[in-house]
Each structure stands twice: as structure tokens, then as C-alpha cells.
C-alpha atoms as a PDB file:
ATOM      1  CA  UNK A   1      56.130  18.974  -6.717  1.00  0.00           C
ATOM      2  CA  UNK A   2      59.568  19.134  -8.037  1.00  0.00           C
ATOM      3  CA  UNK A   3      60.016  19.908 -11.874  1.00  0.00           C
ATOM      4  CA  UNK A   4      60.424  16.839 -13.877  1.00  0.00           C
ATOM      5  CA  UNK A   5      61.263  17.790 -17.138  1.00  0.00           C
ATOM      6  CA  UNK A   6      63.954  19.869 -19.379  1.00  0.00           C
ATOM      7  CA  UNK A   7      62.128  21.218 -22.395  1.00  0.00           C
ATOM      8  CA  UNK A   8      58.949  22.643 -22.795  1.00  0.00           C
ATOM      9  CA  UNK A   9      57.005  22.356 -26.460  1.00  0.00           C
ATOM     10  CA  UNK A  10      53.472  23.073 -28.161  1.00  0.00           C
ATOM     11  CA  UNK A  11      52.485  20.698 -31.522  1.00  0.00           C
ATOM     12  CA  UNK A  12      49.494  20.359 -33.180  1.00  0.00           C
ATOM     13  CA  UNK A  13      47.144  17.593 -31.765  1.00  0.00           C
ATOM     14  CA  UNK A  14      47.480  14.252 -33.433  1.00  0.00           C
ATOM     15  CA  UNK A  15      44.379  14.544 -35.173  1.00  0.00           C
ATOM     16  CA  UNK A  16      45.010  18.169 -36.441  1.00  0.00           C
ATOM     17  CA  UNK A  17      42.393  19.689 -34.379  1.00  0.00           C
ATOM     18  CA  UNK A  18      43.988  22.173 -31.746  1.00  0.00           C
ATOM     19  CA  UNK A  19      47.175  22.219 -29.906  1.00  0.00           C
ATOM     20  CA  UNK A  20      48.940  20.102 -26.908  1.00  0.00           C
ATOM     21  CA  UNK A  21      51.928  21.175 -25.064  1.00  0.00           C
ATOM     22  CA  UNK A  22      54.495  18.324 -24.470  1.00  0.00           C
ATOM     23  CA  UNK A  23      56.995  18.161 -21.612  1.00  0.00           C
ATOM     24  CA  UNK A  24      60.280  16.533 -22.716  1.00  0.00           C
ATOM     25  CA  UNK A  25      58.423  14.667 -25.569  1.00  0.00           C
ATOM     26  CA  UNK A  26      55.078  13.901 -23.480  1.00  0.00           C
ATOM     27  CA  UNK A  27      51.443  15.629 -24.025  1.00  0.00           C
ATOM     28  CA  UNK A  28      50.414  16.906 -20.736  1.00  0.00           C
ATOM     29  CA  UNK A  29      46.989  16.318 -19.589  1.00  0.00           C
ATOM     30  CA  UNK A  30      44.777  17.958 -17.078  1.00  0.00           C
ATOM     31  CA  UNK A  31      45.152  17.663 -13.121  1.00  0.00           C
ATOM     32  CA  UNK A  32      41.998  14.857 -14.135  1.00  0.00           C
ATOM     33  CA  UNK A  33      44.012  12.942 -16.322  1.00  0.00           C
ATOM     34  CA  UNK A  34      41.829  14.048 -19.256  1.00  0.00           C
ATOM     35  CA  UNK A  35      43.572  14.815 -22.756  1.00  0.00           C
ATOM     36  CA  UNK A  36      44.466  18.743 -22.718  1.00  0.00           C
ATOM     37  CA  UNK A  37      44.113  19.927 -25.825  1.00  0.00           C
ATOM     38  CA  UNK A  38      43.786  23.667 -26.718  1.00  0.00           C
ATOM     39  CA  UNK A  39      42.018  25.308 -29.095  1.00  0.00           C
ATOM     40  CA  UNK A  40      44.968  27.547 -30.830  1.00  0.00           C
ATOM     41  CA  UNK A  41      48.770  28.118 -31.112  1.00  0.00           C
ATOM     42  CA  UNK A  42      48.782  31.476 -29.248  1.00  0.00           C
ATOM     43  CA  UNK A  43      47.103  29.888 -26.082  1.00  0.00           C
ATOM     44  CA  UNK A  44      48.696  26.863 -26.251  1.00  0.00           C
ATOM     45  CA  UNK A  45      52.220  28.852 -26.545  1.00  0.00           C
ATOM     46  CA  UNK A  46      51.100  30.886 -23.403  1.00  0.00           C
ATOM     47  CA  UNK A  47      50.624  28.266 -21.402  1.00  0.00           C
ATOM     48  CA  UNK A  48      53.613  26.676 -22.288  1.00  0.00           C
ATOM     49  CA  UNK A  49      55.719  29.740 -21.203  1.00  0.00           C
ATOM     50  CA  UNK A  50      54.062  29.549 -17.612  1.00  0.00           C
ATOM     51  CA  UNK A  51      55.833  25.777 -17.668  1.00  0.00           C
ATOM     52  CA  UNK A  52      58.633  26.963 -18.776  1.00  0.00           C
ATOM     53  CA  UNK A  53      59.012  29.687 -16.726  1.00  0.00           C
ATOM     54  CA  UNK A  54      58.762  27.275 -12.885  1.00  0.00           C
ATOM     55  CA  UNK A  55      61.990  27.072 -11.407  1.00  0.00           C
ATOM     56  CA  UNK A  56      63.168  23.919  -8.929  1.00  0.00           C
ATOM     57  CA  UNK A  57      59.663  23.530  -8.206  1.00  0.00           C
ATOM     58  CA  UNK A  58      56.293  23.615  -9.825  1.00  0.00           C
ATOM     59  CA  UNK A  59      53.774  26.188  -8.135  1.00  0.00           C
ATOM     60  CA  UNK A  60      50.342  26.097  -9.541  1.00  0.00           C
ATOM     61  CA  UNK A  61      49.660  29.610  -8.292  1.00  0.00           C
ATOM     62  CA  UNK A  62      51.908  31.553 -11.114  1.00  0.00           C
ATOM     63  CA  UNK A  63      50.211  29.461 -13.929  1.00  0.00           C
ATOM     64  CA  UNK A  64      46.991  31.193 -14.096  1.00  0.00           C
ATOM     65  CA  UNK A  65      46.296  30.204 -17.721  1.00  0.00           C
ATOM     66  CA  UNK A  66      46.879  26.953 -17.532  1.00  0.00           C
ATOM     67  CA  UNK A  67      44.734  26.267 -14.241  1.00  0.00           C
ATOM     68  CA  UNK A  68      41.901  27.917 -16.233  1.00  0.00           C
ATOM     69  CA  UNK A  69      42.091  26.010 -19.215  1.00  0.00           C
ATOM     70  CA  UNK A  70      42.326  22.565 -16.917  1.00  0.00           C
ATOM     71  CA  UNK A  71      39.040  24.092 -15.095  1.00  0.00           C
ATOM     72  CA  UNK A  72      37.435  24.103 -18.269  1.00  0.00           C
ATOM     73  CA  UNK A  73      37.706  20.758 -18.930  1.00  0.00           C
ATOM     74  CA  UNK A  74      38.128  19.068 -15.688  1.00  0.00           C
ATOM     75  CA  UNK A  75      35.474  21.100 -14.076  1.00  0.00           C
ATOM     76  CA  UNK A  76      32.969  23.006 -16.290  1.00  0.00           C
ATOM     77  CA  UNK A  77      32.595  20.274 -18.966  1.00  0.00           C
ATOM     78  CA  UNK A  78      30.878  17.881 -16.819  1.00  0.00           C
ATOM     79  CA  UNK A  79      29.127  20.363 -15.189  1.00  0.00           C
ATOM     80  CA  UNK A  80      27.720  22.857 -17.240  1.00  0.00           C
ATOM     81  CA  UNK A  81      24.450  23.132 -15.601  1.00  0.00           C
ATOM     82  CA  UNK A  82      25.462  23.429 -12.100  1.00  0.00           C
ATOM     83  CA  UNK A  83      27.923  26.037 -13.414  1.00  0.00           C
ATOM     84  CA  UNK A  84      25.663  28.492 -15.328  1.00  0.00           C
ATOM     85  CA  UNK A  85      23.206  28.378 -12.243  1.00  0.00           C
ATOM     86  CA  UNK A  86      25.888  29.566  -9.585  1.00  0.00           C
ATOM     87  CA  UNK A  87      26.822  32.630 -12.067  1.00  0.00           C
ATOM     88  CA  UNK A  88      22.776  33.128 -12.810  1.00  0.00           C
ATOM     89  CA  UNK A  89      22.551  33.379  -8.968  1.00  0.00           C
ATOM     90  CA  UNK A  90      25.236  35.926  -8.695  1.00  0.00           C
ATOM     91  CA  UNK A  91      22.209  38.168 -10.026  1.00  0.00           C
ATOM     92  CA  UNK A  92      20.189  37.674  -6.543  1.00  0.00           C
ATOM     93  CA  UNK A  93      22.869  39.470  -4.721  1.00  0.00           C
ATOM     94  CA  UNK A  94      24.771  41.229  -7.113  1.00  0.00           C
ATOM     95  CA  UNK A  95      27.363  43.894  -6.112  1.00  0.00           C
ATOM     96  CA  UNK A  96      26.120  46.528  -7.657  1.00  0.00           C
ATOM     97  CA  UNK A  97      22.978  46.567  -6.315  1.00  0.00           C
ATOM     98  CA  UNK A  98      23.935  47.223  -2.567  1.00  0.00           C
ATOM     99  CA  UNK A  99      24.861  50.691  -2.511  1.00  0.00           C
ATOM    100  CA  UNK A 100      25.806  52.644   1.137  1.00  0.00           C
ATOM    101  CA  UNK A 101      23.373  54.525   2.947  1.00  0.00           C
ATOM    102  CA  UNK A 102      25.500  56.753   4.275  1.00  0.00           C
ATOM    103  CA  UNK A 103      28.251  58.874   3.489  1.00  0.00           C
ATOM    104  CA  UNK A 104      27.488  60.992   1.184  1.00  0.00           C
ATOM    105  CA  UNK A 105      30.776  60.598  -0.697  1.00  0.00           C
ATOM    106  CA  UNK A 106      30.552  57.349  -0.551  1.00  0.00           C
ATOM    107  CA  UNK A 107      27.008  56.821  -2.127  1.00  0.00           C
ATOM    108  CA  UNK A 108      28.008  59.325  -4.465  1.00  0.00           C
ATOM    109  CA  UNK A 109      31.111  57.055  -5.833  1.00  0.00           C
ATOM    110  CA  UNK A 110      29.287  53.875  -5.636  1.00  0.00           C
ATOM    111  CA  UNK A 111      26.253  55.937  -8.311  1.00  0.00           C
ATOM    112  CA  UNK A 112      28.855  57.314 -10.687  1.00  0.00           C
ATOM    113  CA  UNK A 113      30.650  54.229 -10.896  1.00  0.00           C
ATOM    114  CA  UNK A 114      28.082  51.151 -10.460  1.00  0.00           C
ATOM    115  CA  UNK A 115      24.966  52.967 -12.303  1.00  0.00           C
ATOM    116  CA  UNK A 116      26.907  53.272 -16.137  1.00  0.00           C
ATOM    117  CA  UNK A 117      27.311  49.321 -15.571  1.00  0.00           C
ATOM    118  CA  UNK A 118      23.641  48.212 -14.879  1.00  0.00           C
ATOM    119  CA  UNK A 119      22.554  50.894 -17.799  1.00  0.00           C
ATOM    120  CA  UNK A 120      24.352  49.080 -20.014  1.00  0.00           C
ATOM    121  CA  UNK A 121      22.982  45.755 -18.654  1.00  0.00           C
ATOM    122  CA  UNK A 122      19.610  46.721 -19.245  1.00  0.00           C
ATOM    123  CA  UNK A 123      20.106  47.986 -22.513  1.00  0.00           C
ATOM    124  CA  UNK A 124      22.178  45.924 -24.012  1.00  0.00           C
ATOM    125  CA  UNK A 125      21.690  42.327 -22.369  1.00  0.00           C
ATOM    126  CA  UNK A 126      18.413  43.144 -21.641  1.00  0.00           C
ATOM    127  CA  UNK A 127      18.955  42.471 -18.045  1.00  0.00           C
ATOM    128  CA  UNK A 128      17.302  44.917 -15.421  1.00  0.00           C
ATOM    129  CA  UNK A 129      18.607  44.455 -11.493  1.00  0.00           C
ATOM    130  CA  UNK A 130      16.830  46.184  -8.774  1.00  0.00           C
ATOM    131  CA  UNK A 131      19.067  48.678  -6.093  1.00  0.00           C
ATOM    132  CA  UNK A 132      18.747  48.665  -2.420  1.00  0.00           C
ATOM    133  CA  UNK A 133      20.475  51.116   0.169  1.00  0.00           C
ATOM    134  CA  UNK A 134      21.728  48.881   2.806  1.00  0.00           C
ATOM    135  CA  UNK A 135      22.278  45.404   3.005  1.00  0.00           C
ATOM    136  CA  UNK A 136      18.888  43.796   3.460  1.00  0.00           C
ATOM    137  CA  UNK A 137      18.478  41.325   0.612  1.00  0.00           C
ATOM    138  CA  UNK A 138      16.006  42.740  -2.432  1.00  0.00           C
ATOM    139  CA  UNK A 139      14.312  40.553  -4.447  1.00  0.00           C
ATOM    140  CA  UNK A 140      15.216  40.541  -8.536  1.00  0.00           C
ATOM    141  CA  UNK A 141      12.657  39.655 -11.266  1.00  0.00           C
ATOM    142  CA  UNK A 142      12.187  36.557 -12.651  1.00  0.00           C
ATOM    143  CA  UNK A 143      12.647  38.195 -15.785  1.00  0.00           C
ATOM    144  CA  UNK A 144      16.130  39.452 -15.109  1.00  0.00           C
ATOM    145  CA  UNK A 145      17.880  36.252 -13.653  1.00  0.00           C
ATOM    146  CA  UNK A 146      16.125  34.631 -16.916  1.00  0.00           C
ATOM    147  CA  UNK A 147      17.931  37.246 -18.306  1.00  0.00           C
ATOM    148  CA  UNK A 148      21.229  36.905 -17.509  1.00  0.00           C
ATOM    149  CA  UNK A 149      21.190  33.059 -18.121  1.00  0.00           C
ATOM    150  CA  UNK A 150      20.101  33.632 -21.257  1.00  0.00           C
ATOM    151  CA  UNK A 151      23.724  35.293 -21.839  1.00  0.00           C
ATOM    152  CA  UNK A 152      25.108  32.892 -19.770  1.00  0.00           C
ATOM    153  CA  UNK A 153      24.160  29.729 -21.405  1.00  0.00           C
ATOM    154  CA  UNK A 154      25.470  29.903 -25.136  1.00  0.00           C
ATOM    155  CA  UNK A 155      29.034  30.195 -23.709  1.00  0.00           C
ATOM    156  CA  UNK A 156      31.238  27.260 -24.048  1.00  0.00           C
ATOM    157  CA  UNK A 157      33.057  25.587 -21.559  1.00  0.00           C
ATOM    158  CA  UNK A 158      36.519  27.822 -21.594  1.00  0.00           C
ATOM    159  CA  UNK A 159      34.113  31.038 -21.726  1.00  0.00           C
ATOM    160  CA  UNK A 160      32.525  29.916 -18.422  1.00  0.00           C
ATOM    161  CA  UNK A 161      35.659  29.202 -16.775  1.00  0.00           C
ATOM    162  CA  UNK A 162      36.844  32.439 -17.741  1.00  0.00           C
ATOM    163  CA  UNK A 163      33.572  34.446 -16.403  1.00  0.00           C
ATOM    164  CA  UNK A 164      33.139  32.468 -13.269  1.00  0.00           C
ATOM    165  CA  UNK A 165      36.317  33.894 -12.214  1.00  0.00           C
ATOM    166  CA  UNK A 166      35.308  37.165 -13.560  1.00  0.00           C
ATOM    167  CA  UNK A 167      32.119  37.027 -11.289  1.00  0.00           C
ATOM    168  CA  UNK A 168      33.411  35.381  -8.161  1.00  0.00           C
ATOM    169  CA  UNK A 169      36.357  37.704  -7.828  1.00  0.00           C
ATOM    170  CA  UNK A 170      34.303  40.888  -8.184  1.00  0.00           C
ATOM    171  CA  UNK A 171      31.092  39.716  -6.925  1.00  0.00           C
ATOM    172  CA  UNK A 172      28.786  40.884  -9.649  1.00  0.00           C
ATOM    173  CA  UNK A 173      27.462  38.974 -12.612  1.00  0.00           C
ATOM    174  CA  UNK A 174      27.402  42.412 -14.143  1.00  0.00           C
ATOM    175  CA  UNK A 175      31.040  43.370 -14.104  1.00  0.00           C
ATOM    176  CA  UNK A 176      31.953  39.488 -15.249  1.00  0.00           C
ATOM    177  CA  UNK A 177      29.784  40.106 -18.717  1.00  0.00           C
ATOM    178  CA  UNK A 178      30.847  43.772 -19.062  1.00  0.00           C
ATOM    179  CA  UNK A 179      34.154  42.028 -19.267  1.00  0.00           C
ATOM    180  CA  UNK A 180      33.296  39.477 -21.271  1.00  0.00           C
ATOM    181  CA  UNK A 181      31.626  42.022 -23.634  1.00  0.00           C
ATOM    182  CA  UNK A 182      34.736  44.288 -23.601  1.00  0.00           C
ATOM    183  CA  UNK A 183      32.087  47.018 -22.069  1.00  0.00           C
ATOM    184  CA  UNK A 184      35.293  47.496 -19.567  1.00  0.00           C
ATOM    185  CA  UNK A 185      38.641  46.032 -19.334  1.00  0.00           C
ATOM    186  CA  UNK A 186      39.805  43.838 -16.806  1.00  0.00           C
ATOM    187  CA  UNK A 187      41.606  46.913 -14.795  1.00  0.00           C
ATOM    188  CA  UNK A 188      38.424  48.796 -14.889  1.00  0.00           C
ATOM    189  CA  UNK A 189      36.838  45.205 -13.398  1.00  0.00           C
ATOM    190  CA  UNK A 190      38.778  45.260 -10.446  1.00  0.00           C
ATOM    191  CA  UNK A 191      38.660  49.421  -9.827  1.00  0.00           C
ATOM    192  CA  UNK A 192      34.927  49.104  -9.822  1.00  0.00           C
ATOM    193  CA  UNK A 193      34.705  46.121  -7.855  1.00  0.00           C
ATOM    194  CA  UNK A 194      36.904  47.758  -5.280  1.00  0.00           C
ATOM    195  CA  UNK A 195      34.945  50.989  -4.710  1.00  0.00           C
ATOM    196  CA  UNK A 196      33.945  50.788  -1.341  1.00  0.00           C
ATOM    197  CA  UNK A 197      37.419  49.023  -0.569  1.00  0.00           C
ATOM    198  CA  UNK A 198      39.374  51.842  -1.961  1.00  0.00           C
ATOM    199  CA  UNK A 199      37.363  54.656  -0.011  1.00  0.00           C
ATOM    200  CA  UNK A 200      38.339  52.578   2.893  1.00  0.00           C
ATOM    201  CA  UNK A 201      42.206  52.925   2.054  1.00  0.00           C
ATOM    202  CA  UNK A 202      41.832  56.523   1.130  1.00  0.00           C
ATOM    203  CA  UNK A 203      40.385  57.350   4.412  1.00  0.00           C
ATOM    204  CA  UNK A 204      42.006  54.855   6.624  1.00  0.00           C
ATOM    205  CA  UNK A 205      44.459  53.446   5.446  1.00  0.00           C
ATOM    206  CA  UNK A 206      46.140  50.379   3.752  1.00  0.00           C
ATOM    207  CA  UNK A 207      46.458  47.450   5.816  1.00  0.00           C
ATOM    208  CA  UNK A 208      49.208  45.281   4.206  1.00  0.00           C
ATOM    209  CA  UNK A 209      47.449  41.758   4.328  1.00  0.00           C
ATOM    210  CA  UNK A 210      44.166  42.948   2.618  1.00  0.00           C
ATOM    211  CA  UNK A 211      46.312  44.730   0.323  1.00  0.00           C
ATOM    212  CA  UNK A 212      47.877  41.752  -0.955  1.00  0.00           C
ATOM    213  CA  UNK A 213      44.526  40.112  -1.126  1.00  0.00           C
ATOM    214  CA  UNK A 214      43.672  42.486  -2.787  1.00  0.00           C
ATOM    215  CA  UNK A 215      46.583  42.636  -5.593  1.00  0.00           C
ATOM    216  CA  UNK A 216      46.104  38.672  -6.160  1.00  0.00           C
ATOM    217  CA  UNK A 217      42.634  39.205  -6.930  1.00  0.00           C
ATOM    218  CA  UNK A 218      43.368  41.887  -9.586  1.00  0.00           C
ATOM    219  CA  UNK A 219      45.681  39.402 -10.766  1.00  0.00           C
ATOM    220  CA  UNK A 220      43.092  36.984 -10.937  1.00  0.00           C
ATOM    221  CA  UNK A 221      40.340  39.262 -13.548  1.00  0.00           C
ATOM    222  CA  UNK A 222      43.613  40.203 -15.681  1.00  0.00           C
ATOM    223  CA  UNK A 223      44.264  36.379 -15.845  1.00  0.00           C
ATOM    224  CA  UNK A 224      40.499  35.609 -16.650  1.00  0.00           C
ATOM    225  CA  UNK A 225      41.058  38.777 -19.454  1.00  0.00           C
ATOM    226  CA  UNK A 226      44.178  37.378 -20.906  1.00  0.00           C
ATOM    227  CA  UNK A 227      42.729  34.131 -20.992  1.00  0.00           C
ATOM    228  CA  UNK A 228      39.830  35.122 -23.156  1.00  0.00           C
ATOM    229  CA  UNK A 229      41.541  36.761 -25.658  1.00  0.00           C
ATOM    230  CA  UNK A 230      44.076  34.311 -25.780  1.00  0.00           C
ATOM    231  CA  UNK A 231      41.290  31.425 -26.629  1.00  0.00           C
ATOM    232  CA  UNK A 232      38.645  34.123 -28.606  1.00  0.00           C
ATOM    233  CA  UNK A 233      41.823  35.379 -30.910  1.00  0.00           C
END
């Protein structure tokens, strides 16, 4: 759509608890119609800068802040169950755990680069994923997709939204709570998540669509980063 308004503000929420931003005088509420309220100032003022910052028309696509937020409360409020299982199931098939059976180089990469993350899963989440050469599905323990719910569930609803970008862009419930943990940053995310991809470039090539795929999903985990510590403080 065409922008609509001139001026671009945050204020405190009426009742003193959290933030709204207001376009020429009027809160703005989710793509739901529900009341967006944010939890902070610095969020808030983030978000407000990505309105700001849309020229003759509005595009949805450069405001990667505020779409989360809205997701939050439009989407993962009302469905909190539904959303903690999909992530949970991300530990069935979870990057990480498919490694190459062949090159050598390859497998070697995959090792040095996937194995540090799933140690630190199992020691510090307590979660412990099986690995499989090829791509014939394993099966994980009951124990470890408890596991990883058990992380999973205490998060609140902007938390979630966060991580199920996290874990949907880079296909591993493992990489989405090493973020989350600050185990790695978001660039290290995407790197790791991009292994075999990037031995693929290095050896063949860069074609220029799945490169751009590939930059707007890097741009997606920063966003999910960003977004976290704008809400966490």
C-alpha cells in the first residue's frame, strides 16, 4: 500500500505498561487488528525507524522487526502449542545430524563445524541428537525431543517468534538455541548453516539467484538476533 502518514512516534502505552508507536497521532496495531504494544523504548524506537524509513510505498519485506513482533502476537499467542511442537520436531530431522558420505573434505567440514554445536547441546541443554551419513531418516530418543521442548517451552511468545525463524531458516533446532543462548552469533548461524552450500560455491561456483536467496536468509537470522536483544535488553 501507499504510505499514509507524515510522522512517525513511540509513547508509553496508556496504561504505563510498554510502548506503542503512533502514526500521525494513531497507535498502530498488528496486521490482526490486535493492540501492538511493545515491551520497551529501544524496540519500540526500532521499529518505528523501519516506518519511518518506507518511502512512497510501504513494503513489509524491509521491516523485519516489526513483522516479528506482529508474529508474536498475531500468530504465536494463540498458538503456543502448535508452535513449540513444529520447533520440537525440527529435532527429528535436524541439520546437523545429516552429514555427507562422501568427500572427504566435505565430511571433514561438516565434523569440525556441526560436532562443537551438538557437544554443547548435550552438555549444556541436556539434549543428545543421533548422526547419520546420508540422508536416510534416523530415529532420535524420546529423551532428546523431550529435551529440547523442555527449552523450548518456558519461552514467551516474542522469544518463539524470534527462534522459529532462527530454526526454519537454518534448519536445525540446534543452531536456533545456540543463538538464542549466545553459544554463536547470528553470522556464525548462517556460516554453519551454509556449510555444504558454501563448498558448493567454492567448488562450483555462485549462481546469482541462490545467492540472493541466500543473502535474504542471512538477513533473516540477523533480524531474528537483533530482535532478541532488542526485546531481552
Amino acid at each position: 500500500m501507499k504510505r499514509f502518514y507524515k510522522q512517525v512516534a513511540t509513547a508509553p502505552a496508556e496504561n504505563g505498561q510498554g510502548w506503542r508507536i503512533h502514526l500521525d497521532g494513531r497507535a498502530v496495531k498488528t496486521p490482526g487488528k490486535a493492540d501492538f504494544v511493545l515491551r520497551n523504548q529501544p524496540l519500540a524506537e526500532a521499529i518505528a525507524a523501519e516506518w519511518d524509513a518506507q518511502g512512497e510505498h510501504i513494503v513489509p519485506s524491509t521491516m523485519p522487526i516489526m513483522q516479528l513482533a506482529a508474529t508474536a502476537i498475531d500468530r504465536v499467542a494463540p498458538n503456543r502449542a502448535v508452535v513449540i511442537a513444529e520447533l520440537t520436531g525440527y529435532g527429528r530431522s535436524d541439520l546437523l545430524c545429516y552429514r555427507a558420505q562422501y568427500p572427504d573434505d566435505l565430511m571433514r567440514k561438516q565434523h569440525e563445524q556441526w560436532q562443537p554445536l551438538l557437544d554443547w547441546a548435550k552438555t549444556e541443554l541436556s539434549v543428545s541428537l543421533n548422526v547419520t551419513h546420508g540422508v536416510m531418516p534416523i530415529a532420535q530418543e524420546d529423551t532428546a525431543l523431550l529435551a529440547v521442548q523442555d527449552v523450548i517451552e518456558p519461552l514467551d511468545d516474542h522469544e518463539l517468534a524470534a527462534l522459529h525463524t532462527l530454526i526454519t531458516v537454518s534448519g536445525s533446532v540446534i543452531i536456533g538455541l545456540a543463538v538464542l543462548h549466545r553459544y554463536i552469533d547470528a553470522k556464525q548461524a548462517f556460516d554453519v548453516s551454509q556449510v555444504d552450500e558454501i563448498y558448493a560455491i567454492e567448488n562450483w561456483g555462485a549462481d546469482a539467484e541462490a545467492e540472493e536467496k541466500r543473502q535474504n536468509l542471512r538477513n533473516e537470522i540477523l533480524a531474528a538476533r537483533r530482535f532478541l536483544d532488542l526485546y531481552q535488553g
